[in-house]
Every structure is written in structure tokens, then in C-alpha cells.
C-alpha atoms as a PDB file:
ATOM      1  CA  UNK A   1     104.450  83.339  92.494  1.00  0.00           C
ATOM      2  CA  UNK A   2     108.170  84.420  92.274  1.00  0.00           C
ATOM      3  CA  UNK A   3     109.535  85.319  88.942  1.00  0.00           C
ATOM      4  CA  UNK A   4     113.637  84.709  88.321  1.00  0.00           C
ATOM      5  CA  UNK A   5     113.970  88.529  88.968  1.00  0.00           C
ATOM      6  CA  UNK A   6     112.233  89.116  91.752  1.00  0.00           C
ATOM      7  CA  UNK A   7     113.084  88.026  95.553  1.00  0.00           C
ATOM      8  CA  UNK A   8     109.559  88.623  96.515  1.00  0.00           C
ATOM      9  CA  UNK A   9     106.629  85.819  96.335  1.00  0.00           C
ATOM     10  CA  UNK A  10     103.813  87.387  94.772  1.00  0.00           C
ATOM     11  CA  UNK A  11     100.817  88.523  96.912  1.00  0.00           C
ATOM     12  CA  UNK A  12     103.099  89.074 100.077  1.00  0.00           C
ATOM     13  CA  UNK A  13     101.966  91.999 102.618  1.00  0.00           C
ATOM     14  CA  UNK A  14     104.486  94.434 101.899  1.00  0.00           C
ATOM     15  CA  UNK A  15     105.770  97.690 104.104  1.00  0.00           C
ATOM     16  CA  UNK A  16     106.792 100.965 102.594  1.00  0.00           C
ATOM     17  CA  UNK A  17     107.760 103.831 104.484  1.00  0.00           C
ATOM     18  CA  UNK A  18     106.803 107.238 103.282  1.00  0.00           C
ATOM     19  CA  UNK A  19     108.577 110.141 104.704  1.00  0.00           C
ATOM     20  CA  UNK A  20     107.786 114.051 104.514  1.00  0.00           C
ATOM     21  CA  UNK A  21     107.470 116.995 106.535  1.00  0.00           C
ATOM     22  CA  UNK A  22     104.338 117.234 109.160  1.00  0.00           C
ATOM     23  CA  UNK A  23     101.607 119.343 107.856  1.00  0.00           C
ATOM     24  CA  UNK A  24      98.186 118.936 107.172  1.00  0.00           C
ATOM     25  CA  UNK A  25      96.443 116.618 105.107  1.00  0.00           C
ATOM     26  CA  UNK A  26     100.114 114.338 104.450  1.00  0.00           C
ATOM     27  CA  UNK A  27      98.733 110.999 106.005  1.00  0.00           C
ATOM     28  CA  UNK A  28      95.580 111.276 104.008  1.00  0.00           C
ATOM     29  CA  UNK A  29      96.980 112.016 100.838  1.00  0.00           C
ATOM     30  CA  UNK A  30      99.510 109.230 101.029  1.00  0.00           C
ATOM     31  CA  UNK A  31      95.987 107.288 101.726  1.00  0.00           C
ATOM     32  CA  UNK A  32      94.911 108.195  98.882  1.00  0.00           C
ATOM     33  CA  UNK A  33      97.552 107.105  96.707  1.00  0.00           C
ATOM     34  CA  UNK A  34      98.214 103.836  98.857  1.00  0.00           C
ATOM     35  CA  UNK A  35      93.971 103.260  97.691  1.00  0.00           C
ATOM     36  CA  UNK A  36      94.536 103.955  93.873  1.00  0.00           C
ATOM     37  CA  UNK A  37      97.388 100.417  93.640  1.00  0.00           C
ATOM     38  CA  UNK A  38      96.165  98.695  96.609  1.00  0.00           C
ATOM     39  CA  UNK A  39      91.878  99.259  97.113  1.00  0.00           C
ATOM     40  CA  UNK A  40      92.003  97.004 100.033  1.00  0.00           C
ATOM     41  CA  UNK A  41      94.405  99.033 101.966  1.00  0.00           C
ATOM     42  CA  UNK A  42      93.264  99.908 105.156  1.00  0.00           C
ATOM     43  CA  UNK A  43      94.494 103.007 106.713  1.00  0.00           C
ATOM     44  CA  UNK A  44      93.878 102.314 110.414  1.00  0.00           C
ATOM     45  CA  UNK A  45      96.620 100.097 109.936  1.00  0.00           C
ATOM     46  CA  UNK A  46      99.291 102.616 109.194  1.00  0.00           C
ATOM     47  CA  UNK A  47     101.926 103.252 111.492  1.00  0.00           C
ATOM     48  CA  UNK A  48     102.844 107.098 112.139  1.00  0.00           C
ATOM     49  CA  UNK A  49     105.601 108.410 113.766  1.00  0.00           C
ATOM     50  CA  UNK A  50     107.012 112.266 114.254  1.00  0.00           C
ATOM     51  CA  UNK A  51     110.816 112.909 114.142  1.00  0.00           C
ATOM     52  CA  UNK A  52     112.138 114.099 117.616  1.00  0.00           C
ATOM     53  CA  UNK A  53     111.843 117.711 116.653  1.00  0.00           C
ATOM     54  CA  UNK A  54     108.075 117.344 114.925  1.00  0.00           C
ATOM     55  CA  UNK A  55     109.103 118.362 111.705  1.00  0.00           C
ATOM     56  CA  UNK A  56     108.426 115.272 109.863  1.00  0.00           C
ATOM     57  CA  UNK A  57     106.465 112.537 110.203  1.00  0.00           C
ATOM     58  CA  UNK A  58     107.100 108.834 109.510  1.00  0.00           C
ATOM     59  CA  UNK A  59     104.336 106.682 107.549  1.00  0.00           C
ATOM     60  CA  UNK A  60     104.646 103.008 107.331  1.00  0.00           C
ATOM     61  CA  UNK A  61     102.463 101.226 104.934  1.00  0.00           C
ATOM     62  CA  UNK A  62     101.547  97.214 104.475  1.00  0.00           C
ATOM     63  CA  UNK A  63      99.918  96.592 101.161  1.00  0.00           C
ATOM     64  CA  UNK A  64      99.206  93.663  99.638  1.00  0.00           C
ATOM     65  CA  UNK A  65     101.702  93.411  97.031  1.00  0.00           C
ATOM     66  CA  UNK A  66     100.627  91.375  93.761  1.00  0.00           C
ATOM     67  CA  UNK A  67     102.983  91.982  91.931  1.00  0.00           C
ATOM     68  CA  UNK A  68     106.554  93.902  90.590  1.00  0.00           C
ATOM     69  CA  UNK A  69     104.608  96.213  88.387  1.00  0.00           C
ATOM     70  CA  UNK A  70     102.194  97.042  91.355  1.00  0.00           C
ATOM     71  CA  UNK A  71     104.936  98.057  93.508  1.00  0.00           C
ATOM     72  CA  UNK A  72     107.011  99.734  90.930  1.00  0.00           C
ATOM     73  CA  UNK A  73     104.063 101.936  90.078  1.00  0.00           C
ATOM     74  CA  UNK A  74     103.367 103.010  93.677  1.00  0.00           C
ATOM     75  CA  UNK A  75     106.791 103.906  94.612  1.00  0.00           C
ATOM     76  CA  UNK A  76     106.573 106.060  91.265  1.00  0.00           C
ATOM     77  CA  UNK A  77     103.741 108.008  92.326  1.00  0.00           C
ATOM     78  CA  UNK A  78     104.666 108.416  96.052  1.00  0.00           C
ATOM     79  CA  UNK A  79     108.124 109.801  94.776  1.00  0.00           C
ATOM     80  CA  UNK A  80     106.624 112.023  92.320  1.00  0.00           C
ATOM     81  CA  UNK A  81     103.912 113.494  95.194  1.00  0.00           C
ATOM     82  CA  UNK A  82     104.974 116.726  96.237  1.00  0.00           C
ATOM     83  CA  UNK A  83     104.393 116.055 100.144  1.00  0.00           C
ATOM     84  CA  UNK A  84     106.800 113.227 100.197  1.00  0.00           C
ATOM     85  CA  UNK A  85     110.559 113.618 100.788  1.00  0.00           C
ATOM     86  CA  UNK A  86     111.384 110.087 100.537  1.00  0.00           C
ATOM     87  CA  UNK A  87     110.126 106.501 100.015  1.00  0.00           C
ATOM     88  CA  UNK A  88     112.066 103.177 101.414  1.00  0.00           C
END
């Protein structure tokens, strides 16, 4: 369903791309938060990649967006973990 202020139709798979620097535990605690707004999430499916020098590492995310508020709240708590540099 799209509302007037939204350009997304609601549920849409939806990628977000979580950036920080490589160090243990990072890909499962952006699991983790992925889980708590989207519980079907699976995390096979995420994409990783390393910058060229290995100091950070790429995540790319698909959940199944349902709706603004959803999103809105995930990209809050991903920007406010301390791992993460930056969310697109």
C-alpha cells in the first residue's frame, strides 16, 4: 500500500547497507538488530564485502519492509549502534 508520502509500496523487499570497521562480532550484531524490526530476516542472505585495505566491511541487507515506521525505526537503531559508521 503506498501512502501520498511515501515512494515505496508497502511490503517491498528492501536493501540497506550498513557500513563499519571489520572486527569481530559486527555482522552478527547488525543480525541482531536486522531480527528485532524484521523476524523473518534471514542472514545467509546478507551480502558482505571488505574495503580494499580490510578495514571495513560492507553489509547489505534485504528486509521485508512493511512499512515507513518499520524502516524509520531500523535505520534509528543501526545509526545509534556503536559498530556502525554509516547506514544508506
Amino acid at each position: 500500500m503506498k501512502s501520498a508520502d511515501s515512494l515505496i509500496d508497502y511490503p517491498c523487499d528492501f536493501p540497506i547497507k550498513v557500513m563499519g570497521q571489520s572486527q569481530q562480532g559486527f555482522a552478527q550484531a547488525i543480525t541482531e538488530v536486522v531480527l528485532r524490526h524484521d523476524p523473518q530476516f534471514s542472514a545467509a542472505s546478507m551480502e558482505m564485502r571488505s574495503s580494499k585495505a580490510a578495514r571495513y566491511l560492507s553489509l547489505t541487507c534485504t528486509v521485508r519492509a512493511t512499512s515507513r515506521q518499520q524502516l524509520d525505526a531500523l535505520y534509528q537503531e543501526l545509526c545509534d549502534h556503536p559498530m556502525v559508521v554509516m547506514v544508506l
